[in-house]
C-alpha atoms as a PDB file:
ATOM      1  CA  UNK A   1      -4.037 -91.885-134.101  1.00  0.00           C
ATOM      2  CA  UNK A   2      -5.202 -92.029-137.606  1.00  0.00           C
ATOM      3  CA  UNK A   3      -5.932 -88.084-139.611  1.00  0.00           C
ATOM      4  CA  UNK A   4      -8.638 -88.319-141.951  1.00  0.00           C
ATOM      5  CA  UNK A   5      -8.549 -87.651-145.497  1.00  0.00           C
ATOM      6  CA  UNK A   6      -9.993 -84.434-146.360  1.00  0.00           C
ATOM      7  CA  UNK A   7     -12.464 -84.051-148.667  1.00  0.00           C
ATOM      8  CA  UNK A   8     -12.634 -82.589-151.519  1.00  0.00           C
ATOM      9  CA  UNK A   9     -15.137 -79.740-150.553  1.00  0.00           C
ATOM     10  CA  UNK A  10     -12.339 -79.356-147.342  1.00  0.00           C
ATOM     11  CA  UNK A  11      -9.621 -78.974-149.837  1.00  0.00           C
ATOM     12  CA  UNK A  12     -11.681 -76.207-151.888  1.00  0.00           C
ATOM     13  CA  UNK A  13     -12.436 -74.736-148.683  1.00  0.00           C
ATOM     14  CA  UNK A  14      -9.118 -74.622-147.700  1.00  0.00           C
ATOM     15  CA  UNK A  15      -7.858 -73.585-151.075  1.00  0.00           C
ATOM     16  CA  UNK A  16     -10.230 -70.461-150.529  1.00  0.00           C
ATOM     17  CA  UNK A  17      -9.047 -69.428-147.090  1.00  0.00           C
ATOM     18  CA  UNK A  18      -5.437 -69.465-148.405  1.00  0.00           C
ATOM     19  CA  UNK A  19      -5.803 -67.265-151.295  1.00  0.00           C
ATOM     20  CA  UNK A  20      -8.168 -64.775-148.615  1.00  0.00           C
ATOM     21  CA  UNK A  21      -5.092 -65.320-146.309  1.00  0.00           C
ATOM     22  CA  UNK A  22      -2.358 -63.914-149.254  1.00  0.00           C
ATOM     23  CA  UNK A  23      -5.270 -61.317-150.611  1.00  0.00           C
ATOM     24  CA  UNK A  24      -5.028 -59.774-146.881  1.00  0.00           C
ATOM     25  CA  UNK A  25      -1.386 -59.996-146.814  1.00  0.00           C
ATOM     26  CA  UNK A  26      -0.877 -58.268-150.069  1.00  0.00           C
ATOM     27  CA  UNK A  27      -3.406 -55.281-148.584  1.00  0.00           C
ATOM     28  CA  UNK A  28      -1.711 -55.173-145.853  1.00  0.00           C
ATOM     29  CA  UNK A  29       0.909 -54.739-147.363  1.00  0.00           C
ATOM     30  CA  UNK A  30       0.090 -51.696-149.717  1.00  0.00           C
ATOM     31  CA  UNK A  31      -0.929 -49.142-146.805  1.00  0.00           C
ATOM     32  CA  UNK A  32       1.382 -47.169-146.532  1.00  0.00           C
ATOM     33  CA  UNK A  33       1.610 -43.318-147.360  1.00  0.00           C
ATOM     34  CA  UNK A  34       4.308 -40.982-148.021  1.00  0.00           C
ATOM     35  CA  UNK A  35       2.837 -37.254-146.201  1.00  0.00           C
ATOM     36  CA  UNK A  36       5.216 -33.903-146.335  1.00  0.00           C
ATOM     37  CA  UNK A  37       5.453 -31.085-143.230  1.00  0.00           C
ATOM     38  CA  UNK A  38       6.647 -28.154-143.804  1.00  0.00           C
ATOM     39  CA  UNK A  39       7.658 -26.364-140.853  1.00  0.00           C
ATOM     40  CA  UNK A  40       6.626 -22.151-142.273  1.00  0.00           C
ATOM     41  CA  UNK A  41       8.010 -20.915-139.163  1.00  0.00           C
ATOM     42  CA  UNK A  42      12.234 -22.729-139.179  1.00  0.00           C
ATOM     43  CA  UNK A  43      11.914 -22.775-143.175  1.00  0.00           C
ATOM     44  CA  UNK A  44      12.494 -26.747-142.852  1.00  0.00           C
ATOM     45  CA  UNK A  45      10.846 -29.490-144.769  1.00  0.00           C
ATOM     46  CA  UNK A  46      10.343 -33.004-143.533  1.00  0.00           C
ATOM     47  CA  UNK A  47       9.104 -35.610-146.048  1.00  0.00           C
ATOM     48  CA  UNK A  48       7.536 -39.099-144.172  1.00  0.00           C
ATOM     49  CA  UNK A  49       6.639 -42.655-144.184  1.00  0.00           C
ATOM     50  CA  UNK A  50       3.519 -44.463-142.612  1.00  0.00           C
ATOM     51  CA  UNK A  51       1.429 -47.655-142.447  1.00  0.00           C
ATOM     52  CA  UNK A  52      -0.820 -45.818-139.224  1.00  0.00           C
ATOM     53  CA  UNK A  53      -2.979 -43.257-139.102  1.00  0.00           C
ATOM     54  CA  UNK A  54      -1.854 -40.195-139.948  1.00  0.00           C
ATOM     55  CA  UNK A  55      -2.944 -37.980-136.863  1.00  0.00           C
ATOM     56  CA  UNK A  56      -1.515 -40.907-134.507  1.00  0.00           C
ATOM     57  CA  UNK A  57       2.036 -40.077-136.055  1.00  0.00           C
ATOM     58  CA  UNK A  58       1.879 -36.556-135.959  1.00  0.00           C
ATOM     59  CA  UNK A  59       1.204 -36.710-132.465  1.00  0.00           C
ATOM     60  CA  UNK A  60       4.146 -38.607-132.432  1.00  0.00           C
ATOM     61  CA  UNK A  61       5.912 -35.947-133.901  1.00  0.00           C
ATOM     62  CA  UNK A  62       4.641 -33.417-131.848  1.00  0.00           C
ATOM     63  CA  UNK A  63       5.818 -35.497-128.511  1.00  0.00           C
ATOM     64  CA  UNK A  64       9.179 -35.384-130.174  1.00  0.00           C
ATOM     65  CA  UNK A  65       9.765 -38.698-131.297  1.00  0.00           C
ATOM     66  CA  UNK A  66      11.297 -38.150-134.547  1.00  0.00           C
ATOM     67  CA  UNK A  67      14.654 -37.298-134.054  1.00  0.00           C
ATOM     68  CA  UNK A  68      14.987 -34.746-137.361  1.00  0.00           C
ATOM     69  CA  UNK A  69      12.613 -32.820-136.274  1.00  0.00           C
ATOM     70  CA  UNK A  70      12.117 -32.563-132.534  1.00  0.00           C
ATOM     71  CA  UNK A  71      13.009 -29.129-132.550  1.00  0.00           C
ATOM     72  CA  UNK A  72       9.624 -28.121-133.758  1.00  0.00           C
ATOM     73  CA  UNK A  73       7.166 -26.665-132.163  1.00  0.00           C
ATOM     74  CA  UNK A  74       3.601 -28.405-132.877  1.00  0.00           C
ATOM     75  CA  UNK A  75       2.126 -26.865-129.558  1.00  0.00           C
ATOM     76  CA  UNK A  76       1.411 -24.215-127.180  1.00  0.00           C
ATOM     77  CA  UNK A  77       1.189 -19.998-127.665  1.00  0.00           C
ATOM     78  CA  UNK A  78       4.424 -20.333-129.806  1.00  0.00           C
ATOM     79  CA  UNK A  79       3.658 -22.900-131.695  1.00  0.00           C
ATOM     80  CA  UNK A  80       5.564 -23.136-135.361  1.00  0.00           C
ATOM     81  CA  UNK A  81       3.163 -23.060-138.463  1.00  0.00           C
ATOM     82  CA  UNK A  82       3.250 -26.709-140.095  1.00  0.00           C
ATOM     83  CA  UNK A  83       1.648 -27.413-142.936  1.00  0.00           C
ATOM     84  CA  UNK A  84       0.742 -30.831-143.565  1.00  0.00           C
ATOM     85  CA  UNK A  85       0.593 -32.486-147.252  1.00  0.00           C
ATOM     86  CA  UNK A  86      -0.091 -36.520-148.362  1.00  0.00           C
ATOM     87  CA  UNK A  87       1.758 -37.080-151.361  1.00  0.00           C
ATOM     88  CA  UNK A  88       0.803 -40.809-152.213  1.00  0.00           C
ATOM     89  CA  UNK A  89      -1.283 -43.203-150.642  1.00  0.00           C
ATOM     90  CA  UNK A  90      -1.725 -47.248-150.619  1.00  0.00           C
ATOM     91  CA  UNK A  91       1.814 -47.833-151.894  1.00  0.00           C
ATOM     92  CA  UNK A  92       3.940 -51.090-150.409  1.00  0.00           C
ATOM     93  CA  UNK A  93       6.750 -50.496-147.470  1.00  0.00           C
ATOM     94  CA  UNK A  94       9.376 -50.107-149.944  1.00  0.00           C
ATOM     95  CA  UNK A  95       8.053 -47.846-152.348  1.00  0.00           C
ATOM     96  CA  UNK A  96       6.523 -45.541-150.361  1.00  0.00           C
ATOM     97  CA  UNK A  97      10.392 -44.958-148.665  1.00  0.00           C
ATOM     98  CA  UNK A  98      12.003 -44.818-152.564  1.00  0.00           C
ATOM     99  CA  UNK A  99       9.093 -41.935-152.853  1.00  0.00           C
ATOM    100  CA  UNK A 100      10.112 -40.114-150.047  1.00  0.00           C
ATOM    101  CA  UNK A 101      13.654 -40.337-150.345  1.00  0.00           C
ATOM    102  CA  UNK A 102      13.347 -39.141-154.386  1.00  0.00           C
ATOM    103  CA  UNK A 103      11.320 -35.750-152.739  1.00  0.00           C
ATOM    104  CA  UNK A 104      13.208 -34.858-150.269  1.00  0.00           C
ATOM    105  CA  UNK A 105      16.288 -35.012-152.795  1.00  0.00           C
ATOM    106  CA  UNK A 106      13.942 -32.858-155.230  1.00  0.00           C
ATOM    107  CA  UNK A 107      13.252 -30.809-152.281  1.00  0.00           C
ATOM    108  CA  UNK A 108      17.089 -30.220-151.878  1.00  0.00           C
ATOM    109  CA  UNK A 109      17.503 -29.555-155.539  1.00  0.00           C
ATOM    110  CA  UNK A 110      14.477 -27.175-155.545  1.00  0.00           C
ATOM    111  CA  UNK A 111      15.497 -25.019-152.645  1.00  0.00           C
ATOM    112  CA  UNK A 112      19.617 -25.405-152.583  1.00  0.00           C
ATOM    113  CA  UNK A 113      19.628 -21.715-152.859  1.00  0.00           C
ATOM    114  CA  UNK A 114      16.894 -20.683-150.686  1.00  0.00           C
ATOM    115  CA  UNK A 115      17.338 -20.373-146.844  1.00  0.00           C
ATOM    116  CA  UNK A 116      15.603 -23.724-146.066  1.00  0.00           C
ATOM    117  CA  UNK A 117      16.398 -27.305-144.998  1.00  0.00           C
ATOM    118  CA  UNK A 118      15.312 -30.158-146.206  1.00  0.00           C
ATOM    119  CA  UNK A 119      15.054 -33.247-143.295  1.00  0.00           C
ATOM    120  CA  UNK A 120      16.253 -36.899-144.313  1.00  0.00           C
ATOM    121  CA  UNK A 121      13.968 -39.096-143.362  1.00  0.00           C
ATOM    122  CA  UNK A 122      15.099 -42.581-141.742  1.00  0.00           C
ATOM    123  CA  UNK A 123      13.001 -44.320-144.072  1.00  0.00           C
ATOM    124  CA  UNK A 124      11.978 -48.175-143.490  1.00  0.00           C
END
């Protein structure tokens, strides 16, 4: 079997879908967000990283999925009093963890001799 010779329109064609293909890829790639909660209620900070929506991972949170801060209560007649804060948005994978690594040490810095706690997170 015998592939035919593409064309020179193909090959422009195909030159544009590849550079689409790495323009999506480099979006893609700068979505995520770095978001702070601070729990008012356990005088505890916990600084985060996302590429999904926002509300999706603080129901996350709230079902206890992040180990840091499972304790908290997002919930319910006692619930804690959170306060939620995006710090950056549209930054790639890697910087948006550098960010929130760099605040929470701030954070630590900031309130060493207060009665708070500052969470680590995991990061990416």
């Amino acid at each position: 079997m015998t592939h035919p010779i593409l064309s020179h329109a193909d090959k422009e064609r195909l030159s544009k879908a590849y550079e689409l293909v790495l323009e999506a890829v480099k979006k893609a790639e700068s979505i995520w967000l770095v978001y702070q909660l601070v729990n008012v209620t356990q005088k505890e900070v916990y600084f985060g990283v996302t590429s999904r929506d926002l509300e999706d991972r603080l129901l996350e949170h709230a079902r206890g999925s992040t180990d840091a801060i499972s304790h908290w209560t997002f919930t319910g007649a006692k619930k804690d009093i959170i306060k939620i804060k995006v710090i950056i948005k549209n930054k790639p994978q890697e910087t948006a963890s550098t960010i929130a690594h760099v605040c929470e040490k701030s954070y630590q810095l900031k309130l060493k001799n207060a009665d708070w706690k500052v969470h680590q997170t995991k990061g990416i």
